[in-house]
C-alpha atoms as a PDB file:
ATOM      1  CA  UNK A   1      96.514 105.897 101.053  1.00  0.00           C
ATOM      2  CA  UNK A   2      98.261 106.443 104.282  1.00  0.00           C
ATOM      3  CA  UNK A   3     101.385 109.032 104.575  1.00  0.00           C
ATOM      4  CA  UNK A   4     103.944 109.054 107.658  1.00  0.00           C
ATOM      5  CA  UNK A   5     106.419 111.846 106.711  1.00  0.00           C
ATOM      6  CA  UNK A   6     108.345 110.304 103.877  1.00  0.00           C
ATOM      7  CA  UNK A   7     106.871 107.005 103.933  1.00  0.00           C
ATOM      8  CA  UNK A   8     103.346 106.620 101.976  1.00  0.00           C
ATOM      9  CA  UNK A   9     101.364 103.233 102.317  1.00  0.00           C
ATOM     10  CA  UNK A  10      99.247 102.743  99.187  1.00  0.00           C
ATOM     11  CA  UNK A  11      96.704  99.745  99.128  1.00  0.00           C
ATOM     12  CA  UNK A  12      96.933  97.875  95.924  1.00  0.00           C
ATOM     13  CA  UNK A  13      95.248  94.711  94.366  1.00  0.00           C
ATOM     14  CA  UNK A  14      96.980  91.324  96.069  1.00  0.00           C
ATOM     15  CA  UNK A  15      96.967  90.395  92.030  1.00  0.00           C
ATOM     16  CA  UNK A  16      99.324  92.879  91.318  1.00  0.00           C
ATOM     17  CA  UNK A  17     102.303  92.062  93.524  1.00  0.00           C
ATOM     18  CA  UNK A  18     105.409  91.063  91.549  1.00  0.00           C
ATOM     19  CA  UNK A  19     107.039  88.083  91.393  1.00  0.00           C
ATOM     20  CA  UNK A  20     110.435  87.184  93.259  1.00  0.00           C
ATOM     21  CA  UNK A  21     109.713  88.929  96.008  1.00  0.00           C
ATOM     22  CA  UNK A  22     111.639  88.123  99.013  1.00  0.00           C
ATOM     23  CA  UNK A  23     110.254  88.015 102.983  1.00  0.00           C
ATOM     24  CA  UNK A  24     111.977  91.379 104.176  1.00  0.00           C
ATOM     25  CA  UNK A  25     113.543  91.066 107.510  1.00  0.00           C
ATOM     26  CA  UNK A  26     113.360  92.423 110.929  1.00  0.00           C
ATOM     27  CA  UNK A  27     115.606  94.759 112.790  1.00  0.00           C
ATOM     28  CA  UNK A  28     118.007  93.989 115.504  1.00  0.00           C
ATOM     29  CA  UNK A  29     115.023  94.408 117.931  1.00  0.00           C
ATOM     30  CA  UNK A  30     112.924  92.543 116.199  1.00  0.00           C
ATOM     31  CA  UNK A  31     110.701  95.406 114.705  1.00  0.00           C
ATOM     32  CA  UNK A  32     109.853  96.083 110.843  1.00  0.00           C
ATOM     33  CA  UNK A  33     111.033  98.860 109.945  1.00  0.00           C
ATOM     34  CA  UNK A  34     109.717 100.289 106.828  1.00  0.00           C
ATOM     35  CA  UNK A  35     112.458 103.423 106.831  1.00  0.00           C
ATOM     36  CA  UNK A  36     114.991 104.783 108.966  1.00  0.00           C
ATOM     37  CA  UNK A  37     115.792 108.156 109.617  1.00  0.00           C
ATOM     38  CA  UNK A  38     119.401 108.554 108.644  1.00  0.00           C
ATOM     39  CA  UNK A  39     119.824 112.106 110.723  1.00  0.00           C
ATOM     40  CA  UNK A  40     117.851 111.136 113.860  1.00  0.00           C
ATOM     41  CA  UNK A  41     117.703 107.304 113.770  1.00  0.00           C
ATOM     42  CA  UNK A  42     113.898 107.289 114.085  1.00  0.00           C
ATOM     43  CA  UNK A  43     112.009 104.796 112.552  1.00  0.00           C
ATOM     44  CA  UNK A  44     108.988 103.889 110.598  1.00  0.00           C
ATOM     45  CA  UNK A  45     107.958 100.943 112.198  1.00  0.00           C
ATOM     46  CA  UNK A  46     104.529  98.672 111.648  1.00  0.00           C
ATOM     47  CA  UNK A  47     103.066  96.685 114.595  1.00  0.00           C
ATOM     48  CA  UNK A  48      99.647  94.656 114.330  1.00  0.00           C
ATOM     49  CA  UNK A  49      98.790  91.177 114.078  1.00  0.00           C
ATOM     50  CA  UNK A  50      99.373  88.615 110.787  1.00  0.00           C
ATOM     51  CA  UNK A  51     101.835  91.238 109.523  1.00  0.00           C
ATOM     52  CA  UNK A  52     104.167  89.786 106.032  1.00  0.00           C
ATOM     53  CA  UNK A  53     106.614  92.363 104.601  1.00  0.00           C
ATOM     54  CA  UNK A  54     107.984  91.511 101.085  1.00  0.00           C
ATOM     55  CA  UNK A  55     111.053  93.158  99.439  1.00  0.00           C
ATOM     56  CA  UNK A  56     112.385  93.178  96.038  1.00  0.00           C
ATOM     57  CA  UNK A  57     115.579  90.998  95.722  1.00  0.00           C
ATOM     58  CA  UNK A  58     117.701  94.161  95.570  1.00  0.00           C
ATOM     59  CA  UNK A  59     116.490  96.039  97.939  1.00  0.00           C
ATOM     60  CA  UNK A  60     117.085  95.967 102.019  1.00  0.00           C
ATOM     61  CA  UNK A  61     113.838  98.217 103.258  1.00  0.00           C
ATOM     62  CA  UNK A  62     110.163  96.555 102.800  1.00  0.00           C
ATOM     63  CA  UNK A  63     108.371  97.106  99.230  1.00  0.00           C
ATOM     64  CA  UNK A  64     105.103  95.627 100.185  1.00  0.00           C
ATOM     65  CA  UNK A  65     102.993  94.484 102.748  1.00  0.00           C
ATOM     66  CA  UNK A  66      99.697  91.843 103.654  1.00  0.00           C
ATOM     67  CA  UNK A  67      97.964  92.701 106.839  1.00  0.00           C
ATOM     68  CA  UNK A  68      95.719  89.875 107.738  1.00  0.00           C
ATOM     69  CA  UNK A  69      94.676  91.025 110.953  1.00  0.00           C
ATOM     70  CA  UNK A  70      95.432  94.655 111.880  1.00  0.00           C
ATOM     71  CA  UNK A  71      98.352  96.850 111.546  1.00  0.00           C
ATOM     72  CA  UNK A  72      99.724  99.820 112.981  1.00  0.00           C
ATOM     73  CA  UNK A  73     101.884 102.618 111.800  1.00  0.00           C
ATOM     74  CA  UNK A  74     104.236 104.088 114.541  1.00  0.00           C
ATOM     75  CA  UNK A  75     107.292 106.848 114.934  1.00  0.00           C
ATOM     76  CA  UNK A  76     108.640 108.784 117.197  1.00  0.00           C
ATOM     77  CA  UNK A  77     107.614 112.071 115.824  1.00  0.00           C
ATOM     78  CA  UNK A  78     104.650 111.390 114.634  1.00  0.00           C
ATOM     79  CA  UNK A  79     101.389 109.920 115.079  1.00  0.00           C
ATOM     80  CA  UNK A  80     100.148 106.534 115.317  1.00  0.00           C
ATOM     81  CA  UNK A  81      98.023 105.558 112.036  1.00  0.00           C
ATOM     82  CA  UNK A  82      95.962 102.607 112.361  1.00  0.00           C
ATOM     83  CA  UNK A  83      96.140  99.842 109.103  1.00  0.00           C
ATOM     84  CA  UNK A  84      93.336  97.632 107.931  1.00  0.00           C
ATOM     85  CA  UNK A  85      93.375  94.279 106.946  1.00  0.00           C
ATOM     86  CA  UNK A  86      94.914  94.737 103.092  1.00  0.00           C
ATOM     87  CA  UNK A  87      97.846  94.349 100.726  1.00  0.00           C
ATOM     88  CA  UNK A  88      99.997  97.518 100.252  1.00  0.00           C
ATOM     89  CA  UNK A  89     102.888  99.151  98.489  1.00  0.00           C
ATOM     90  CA  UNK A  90     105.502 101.196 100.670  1.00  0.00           C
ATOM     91  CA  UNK A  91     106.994 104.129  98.715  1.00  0.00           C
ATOM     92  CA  UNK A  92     109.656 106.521 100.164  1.00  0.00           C
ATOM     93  CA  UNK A  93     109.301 110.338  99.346  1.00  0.00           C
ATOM     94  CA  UNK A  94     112.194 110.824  97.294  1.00  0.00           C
ATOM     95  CA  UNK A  95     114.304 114.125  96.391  1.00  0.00           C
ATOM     96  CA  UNK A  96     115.643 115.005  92.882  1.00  0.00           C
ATOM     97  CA  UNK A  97     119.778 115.595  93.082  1.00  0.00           C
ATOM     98  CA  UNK A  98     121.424 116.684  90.025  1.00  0.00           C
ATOM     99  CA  UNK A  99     121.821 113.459  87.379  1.00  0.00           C
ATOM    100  CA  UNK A 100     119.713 111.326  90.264  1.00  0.00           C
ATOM    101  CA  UNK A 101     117.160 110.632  92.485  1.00  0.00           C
ATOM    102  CA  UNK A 102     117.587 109.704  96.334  1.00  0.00           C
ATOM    103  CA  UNK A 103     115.101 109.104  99.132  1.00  0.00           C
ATOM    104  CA  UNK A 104     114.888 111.420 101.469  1.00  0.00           C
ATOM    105  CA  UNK A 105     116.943 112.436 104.839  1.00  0.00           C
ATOM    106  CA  UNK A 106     114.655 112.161 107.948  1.00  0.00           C
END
């Protein structure tokens, strides 16, 4: 398991990835961005080489990733945190509001 702040990369069993997953897009600069800091407008962002990020069909942010080659996990106020080769589920940190949950204001 890897943590960033809210963001926590979990490596998981390529057999266990759902079905009708869709290929989750890339920012406006071409970067994917696992989260976005809502206050600040820093950004969780993953670099590396034969990088695929998968989201659920209701969702905008990435739900999973397959690093063939390498990956890297960057932000601005924290440090760099290298990726192997793997298949992984990307969970926000979330916060408990009264009647519902929400995930959390960077």
């Amino acid at each position: 398991m890897y943590r960033q702040g809210d963001v926590l990369v979990e490596a998981i069993d390529p057999a266990t990835l759902p079905g009708g997953l869709v290929p989750a897009g890339r920012d406006g600069r071409g970067r994917l961005v696992l989260a976005r800091g809502e206050a600040t407008g820093h950004a969780h962002v993953v670099t590396g080489s034969g990088l695929t990020a998968w989201a659920l069909p209701d969702q905008v942010e990435p739900a999973f990733l397959v690093i063939e080659g390498y990956g890297r996990l960057g932000h601005e106020e924290h440090g760099p945190i290298a990726l192997p080769a793997g298949t992984y589920r990307v969970v926000r940190q979330r916060e408990y509001l009264p009647g519902s949950w929400r995930p959390v204001a960077d």
